[in-house]
PDB file of N, CA and C in Angstrom:
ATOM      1  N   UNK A   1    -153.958 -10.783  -3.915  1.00  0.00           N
ATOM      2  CA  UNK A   1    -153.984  -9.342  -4.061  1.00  0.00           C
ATOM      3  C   UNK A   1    -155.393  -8.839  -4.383  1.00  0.00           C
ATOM      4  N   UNK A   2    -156.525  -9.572  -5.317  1.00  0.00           N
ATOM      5  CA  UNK A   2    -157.460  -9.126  -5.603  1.00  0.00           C
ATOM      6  C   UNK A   2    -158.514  -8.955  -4.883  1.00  0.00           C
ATOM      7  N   UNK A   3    -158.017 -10.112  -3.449  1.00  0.00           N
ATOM      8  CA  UNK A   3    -159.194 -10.670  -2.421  1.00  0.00           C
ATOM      9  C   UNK A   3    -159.047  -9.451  -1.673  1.00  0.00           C
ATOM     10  N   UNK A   4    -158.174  -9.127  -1.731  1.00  0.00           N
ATOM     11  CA  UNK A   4    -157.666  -7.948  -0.181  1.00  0.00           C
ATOM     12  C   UNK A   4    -158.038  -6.911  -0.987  1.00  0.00           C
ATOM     13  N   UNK A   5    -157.747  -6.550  -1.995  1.00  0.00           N
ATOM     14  CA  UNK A   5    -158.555  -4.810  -2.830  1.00  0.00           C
ATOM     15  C   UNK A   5    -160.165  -5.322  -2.530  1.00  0.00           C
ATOM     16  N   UNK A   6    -160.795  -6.309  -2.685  1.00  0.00           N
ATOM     17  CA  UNK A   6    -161.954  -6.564  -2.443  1.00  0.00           C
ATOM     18  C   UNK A   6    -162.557  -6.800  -1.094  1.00  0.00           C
ATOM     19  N   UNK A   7    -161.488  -6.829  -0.230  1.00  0.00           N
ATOM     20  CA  UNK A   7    -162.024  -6.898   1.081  1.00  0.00           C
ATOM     21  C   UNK A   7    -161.824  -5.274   1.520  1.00  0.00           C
ATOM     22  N   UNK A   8    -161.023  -4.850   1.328  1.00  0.00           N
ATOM     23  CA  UNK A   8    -161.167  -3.340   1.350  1.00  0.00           C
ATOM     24  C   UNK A   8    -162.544  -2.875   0.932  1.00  0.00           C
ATOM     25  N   UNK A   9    -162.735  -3.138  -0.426  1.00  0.00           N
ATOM     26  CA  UNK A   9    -163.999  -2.750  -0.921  1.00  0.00           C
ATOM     27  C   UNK A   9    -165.191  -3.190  -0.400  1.00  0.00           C
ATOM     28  N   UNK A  10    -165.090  -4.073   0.697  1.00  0.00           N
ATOM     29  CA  UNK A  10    -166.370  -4.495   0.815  1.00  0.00           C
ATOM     30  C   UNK A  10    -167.364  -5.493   0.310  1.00  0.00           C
ATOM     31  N   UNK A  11    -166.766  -5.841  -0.567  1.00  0.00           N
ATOM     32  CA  UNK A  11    -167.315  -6.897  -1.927  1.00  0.00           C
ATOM     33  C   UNK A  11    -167.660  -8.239  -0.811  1.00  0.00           C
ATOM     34  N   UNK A  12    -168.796  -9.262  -2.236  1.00  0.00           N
ATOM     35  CA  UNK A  12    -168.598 -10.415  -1.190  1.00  0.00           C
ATOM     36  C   UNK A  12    -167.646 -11.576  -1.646  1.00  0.00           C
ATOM     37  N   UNK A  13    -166.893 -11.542  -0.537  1.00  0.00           N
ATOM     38  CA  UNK A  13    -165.966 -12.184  -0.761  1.00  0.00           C
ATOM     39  C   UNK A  13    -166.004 -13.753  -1.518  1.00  0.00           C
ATOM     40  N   UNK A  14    -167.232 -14.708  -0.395  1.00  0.00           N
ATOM     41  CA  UNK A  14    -167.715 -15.934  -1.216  1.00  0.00           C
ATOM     42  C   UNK A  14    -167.797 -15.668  -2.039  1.00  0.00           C
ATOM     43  N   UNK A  15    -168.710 -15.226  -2.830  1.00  0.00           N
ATOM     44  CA  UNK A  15    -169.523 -15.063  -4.316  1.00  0.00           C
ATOM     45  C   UNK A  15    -168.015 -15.016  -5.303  1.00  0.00           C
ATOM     46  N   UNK A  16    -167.058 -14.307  -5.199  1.00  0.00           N
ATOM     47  CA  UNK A  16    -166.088 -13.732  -5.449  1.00  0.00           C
ATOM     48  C   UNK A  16    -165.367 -15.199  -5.792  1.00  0.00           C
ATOM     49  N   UNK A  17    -165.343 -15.538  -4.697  1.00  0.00           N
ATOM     50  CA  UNK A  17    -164.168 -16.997  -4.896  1.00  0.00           C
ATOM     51  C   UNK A  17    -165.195 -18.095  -5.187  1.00  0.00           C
ATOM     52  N   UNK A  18    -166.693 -18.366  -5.311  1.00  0.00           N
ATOM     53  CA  UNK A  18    -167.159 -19.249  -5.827  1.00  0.00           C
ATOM     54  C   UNK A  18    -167.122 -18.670  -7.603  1.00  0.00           C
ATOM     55  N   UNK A  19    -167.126 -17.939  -8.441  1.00  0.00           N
ATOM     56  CA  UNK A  19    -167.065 -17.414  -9.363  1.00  0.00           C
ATOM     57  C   UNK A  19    -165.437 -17.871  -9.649  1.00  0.00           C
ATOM     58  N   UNK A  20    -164.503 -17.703  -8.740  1.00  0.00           N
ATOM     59  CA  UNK A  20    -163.279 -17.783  -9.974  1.00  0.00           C
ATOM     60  C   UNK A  20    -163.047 -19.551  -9.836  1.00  0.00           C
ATOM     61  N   UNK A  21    -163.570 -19.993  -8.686  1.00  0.00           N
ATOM     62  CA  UNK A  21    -163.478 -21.215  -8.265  1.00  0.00           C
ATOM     63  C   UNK A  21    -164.397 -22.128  -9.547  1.00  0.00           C
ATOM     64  N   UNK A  22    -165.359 -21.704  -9.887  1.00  0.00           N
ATOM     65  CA  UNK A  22    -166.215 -22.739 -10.865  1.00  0.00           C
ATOM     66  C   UNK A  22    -165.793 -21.948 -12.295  1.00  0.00           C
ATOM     67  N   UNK A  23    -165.277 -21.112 -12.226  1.00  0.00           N
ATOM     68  CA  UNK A  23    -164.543 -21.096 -13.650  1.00  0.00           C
ATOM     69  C   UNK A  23    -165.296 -20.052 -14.405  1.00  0.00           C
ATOM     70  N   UNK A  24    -166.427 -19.564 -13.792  1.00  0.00           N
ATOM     71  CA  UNK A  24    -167.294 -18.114 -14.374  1.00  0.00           C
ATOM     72  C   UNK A  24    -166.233 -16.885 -14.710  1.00  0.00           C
ATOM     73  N   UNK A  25    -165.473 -16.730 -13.265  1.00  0.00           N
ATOM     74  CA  UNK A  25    -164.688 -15.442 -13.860  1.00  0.00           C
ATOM     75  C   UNK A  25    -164.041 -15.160 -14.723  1.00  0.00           C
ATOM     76  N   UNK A  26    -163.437 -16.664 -14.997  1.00  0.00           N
ATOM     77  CA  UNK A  26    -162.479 -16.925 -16.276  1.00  0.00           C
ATOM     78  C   UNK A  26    -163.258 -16.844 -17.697  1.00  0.00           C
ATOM     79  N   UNK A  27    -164.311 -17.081 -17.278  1.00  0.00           N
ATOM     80  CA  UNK A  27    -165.037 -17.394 -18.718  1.00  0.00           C
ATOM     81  C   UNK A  27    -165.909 -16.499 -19.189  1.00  0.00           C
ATOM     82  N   UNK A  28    -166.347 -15.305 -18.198  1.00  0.00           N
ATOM     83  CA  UNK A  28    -166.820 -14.169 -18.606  1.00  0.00           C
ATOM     84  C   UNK A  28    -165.357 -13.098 -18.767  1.00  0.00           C
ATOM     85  N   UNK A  29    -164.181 -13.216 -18.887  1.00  0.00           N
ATOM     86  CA  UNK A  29    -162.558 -12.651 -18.848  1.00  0.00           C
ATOM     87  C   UNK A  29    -162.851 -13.403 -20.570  1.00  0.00           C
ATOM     88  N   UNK A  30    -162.710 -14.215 -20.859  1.00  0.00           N
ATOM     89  CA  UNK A  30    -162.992 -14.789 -22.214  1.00  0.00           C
ATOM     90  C   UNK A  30    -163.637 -14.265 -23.065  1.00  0.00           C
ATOM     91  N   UNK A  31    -164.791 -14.245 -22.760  1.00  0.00           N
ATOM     92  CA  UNK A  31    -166.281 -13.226 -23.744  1.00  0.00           C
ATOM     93  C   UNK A  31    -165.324 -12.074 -23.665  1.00  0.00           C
ATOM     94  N   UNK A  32    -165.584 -11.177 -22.625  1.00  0.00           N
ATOM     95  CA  UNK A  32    -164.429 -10.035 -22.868  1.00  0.00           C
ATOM     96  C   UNK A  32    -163.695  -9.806 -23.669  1.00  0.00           C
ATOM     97  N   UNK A  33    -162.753 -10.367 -23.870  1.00  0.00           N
ATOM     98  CA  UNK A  33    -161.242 -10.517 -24.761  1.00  0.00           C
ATOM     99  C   UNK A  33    -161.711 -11.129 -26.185  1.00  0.00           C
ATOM    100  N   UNK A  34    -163.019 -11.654 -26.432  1.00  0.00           N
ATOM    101  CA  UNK A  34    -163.581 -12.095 -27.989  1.00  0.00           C
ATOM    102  C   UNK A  34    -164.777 -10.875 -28.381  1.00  0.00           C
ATOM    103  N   UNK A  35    -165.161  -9.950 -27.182  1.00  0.00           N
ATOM    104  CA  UNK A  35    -165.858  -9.134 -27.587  1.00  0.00           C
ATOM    105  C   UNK A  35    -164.755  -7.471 -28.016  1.00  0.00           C
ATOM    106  N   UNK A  36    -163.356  -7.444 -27.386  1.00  0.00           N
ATOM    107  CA  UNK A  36    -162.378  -6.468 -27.608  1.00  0.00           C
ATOM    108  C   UNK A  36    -161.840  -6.758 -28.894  1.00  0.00           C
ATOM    109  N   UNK A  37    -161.882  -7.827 -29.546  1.00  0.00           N
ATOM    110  CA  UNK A  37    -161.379  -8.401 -30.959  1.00  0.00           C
ATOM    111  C   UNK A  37    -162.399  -8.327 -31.783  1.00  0.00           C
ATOM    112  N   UNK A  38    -163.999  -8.409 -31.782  1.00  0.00           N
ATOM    113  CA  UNK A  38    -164.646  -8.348 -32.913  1.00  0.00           C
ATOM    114  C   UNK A  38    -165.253  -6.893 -32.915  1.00  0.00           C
ATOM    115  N   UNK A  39    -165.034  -6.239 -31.806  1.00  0.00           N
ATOM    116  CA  UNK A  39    -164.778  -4.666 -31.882  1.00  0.00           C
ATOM    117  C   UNK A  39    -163.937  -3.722 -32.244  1.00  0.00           C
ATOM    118  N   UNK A  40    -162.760  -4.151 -32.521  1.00  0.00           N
ATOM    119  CA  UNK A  40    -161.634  -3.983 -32.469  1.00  0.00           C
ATOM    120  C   UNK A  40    -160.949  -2.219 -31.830  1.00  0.00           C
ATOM    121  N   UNK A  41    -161.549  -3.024 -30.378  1.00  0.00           N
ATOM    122  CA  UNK A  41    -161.178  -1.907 -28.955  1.00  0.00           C
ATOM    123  C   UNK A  41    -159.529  -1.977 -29.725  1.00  0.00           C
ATOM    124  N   UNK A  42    -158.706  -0.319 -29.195  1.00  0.00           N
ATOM    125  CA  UNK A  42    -157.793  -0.024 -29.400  1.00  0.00           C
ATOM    126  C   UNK A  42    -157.338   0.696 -28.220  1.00  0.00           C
ATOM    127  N   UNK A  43    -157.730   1.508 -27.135  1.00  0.00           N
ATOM    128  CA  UNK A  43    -158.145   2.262 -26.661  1.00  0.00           C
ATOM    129  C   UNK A  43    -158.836   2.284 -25.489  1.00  0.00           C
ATOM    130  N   UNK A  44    -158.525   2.245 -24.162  1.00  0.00           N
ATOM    131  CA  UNK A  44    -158.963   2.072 -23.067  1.00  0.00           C
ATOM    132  C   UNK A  44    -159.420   3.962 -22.578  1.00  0.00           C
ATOM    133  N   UNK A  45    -160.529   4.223 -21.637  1.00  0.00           N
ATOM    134  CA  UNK A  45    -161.901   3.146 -22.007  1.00  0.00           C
ATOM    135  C   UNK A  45    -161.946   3.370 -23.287  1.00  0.00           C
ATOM    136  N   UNK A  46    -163.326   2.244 -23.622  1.00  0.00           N
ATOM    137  CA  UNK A  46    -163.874   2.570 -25.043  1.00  0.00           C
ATOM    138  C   UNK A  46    -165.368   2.071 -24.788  1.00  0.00           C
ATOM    139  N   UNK A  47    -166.299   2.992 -24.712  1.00  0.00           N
ATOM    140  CA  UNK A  47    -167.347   2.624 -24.619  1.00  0.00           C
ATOM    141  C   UNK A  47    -168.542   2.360 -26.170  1.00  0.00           C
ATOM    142  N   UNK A  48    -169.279   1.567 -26.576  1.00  0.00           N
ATOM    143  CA  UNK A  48    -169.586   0.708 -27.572  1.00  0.00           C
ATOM    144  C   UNK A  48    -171.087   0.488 -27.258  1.00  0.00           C
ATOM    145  N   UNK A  49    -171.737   1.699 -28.134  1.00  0.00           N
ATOM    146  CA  UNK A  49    -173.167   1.577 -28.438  1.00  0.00           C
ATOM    147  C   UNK A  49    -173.973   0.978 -29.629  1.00  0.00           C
ATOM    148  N   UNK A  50    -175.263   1.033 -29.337  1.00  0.00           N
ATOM    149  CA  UNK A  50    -175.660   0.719 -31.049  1.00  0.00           C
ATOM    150  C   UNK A  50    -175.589  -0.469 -31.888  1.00  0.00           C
ATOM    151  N   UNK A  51    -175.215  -1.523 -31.128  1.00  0.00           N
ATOM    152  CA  UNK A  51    -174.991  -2.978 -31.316  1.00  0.00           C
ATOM    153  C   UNK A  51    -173.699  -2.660 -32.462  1.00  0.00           C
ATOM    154  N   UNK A  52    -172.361  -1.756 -31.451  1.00  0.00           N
ATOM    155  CA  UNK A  52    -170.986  -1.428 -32.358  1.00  0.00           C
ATOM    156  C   UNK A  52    -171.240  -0.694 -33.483  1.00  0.00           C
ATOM    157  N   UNK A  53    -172.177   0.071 -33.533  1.00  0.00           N
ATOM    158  CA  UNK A  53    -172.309   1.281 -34.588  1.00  0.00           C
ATOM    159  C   UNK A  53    -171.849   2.724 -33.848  1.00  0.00           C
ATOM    160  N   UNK A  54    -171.703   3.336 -33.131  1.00  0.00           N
ATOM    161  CA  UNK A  54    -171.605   4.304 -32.252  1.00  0.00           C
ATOM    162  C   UNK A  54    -170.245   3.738 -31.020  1.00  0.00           C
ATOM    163  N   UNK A  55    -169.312   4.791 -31.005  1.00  0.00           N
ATOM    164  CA  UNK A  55    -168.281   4.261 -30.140  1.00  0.00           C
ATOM    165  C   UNK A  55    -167.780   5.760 -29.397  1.00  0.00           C
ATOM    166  N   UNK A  56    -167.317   5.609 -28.336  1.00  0.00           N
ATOM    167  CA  UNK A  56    -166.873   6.556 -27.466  1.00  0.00           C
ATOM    168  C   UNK A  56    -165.240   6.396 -26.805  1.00  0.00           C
ATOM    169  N   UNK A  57    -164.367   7.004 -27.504  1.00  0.00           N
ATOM    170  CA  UNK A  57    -162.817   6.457 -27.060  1.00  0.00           C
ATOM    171  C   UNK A  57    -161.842   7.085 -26.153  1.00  0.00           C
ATOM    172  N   UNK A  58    -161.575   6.833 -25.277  1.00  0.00           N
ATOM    173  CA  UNK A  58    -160.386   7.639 -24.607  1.00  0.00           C
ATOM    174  C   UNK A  58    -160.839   8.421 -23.710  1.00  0.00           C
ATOM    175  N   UNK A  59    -160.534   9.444 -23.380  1.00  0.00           N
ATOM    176  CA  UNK A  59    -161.365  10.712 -21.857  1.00  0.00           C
ATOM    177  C   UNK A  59    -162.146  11.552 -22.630  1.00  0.00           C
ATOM    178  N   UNK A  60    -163.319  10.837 -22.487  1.00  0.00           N
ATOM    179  CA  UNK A  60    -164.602  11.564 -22.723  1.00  0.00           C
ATOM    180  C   UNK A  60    -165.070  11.954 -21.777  1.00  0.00           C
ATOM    181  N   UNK A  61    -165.538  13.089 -21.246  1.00  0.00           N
ATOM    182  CA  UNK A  61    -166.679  13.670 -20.718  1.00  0.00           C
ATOM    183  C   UNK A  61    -167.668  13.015 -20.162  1.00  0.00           C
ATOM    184  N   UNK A  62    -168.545  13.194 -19.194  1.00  0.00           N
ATOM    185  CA  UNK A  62    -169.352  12.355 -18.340  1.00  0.00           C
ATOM    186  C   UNK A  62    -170.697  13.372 -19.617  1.00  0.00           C
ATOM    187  N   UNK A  63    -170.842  14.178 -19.571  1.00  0.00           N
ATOM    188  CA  UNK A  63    -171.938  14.980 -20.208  1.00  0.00           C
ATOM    189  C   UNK A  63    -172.028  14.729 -21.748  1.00  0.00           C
ATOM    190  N   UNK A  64    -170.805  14.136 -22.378  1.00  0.00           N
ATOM    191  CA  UNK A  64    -170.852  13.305 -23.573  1.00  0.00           C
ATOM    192  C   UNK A  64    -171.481  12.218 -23.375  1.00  0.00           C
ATOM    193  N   UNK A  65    -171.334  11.232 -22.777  1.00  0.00           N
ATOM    194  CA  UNK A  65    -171.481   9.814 -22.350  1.00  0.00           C
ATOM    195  C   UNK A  65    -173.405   9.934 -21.798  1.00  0.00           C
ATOM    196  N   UNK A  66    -173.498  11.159 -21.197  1.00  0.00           N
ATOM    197  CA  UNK A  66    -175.187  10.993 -20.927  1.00  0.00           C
ATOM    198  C   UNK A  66    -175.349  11.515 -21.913  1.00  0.00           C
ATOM    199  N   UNK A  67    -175.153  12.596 -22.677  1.00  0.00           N
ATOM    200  CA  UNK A  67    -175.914  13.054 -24.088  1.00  0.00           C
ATOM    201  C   UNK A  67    -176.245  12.336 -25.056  1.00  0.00           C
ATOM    202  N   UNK A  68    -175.146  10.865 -25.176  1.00  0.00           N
ATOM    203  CA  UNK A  68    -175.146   9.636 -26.165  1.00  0.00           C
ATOM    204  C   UNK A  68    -176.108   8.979 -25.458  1.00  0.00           C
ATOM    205  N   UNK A  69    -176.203   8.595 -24.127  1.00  0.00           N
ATOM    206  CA  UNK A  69    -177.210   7.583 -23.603  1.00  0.00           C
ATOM    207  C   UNK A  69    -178.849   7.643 -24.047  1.00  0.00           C
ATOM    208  N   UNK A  70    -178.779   9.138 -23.158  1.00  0.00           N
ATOM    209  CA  UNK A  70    -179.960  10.022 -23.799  1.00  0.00           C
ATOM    210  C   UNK A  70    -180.415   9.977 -24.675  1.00  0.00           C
ATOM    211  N   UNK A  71    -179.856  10.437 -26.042  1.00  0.00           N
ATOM    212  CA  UNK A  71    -180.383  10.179 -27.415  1.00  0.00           C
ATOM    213  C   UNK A  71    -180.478   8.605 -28.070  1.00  0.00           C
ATOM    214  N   UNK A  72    -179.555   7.399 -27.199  1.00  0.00           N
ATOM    215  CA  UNK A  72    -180.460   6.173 -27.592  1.00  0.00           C
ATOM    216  C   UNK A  72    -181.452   5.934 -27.041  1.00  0.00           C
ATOM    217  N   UNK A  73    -182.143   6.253 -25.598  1.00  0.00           N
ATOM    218  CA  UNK A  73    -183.045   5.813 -24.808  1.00  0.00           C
ATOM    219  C   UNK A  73    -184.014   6.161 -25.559  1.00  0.00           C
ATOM    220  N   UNK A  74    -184.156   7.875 -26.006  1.00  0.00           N
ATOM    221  CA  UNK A  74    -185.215   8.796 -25.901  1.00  0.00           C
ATOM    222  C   UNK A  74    -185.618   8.639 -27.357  1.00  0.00           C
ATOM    223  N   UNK A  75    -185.036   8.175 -27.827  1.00  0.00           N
ATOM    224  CA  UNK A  75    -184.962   8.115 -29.496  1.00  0.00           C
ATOM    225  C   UNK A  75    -186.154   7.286 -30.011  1.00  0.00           C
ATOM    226  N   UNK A  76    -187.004   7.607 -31.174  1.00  0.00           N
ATOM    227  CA  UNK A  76    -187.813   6.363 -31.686  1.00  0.00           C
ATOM    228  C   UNK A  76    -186.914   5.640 -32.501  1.00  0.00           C
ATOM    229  N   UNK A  77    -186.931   4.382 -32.878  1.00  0.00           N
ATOM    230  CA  UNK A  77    -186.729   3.322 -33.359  1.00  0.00           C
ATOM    231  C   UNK A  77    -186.368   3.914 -34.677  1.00  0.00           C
ATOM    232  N   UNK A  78    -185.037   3.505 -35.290  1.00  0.00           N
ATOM    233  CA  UNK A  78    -185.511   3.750 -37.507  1.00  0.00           C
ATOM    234  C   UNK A  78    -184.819   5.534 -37.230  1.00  0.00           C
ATOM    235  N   UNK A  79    -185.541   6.315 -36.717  1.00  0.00           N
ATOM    236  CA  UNK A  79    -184.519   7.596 -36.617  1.00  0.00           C
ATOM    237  C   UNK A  79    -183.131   7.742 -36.228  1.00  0.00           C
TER     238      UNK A  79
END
């Protein structure tokens, strides 16, 4: 099912099946699921700034989400 949403999409397909084939996909699916637990995501999306100091939950706004980006990029350091 995932190959065919991805062949729709265009994706590359090798890369795709050498990744779940050597065990990457599974194991970056892992980090994932240990990074949703020491965050403690509740809440799909949930976007997670600030090395988890700053969090963004649920249907936010695209003009929220750049206003937060914005002010980490543009920001000096310590402020």
């Amino acid at each position: 099912m995932q190959l065919t949403i991805a062949k729709r999409l265009k994706l590359p397909i090798n890369a795709i099946k050498v990744a779940i084939d050597s065990g990457e996909a599974y194991a970056q699916l892992a980090i994932d699921a240990e990074l949703v637990k020491e965050h403690n995501v509740t809440v799909s999306p949930t976007l997670i700034f600030n090395e988890g100091r700053q969090r963004l939950n649920g249907n936010v706004g695209y003009r929220v989400i750049e206003a937060n980006i914005r002010e980490l990029l543009h920001n000096p350091a310590g402020e």
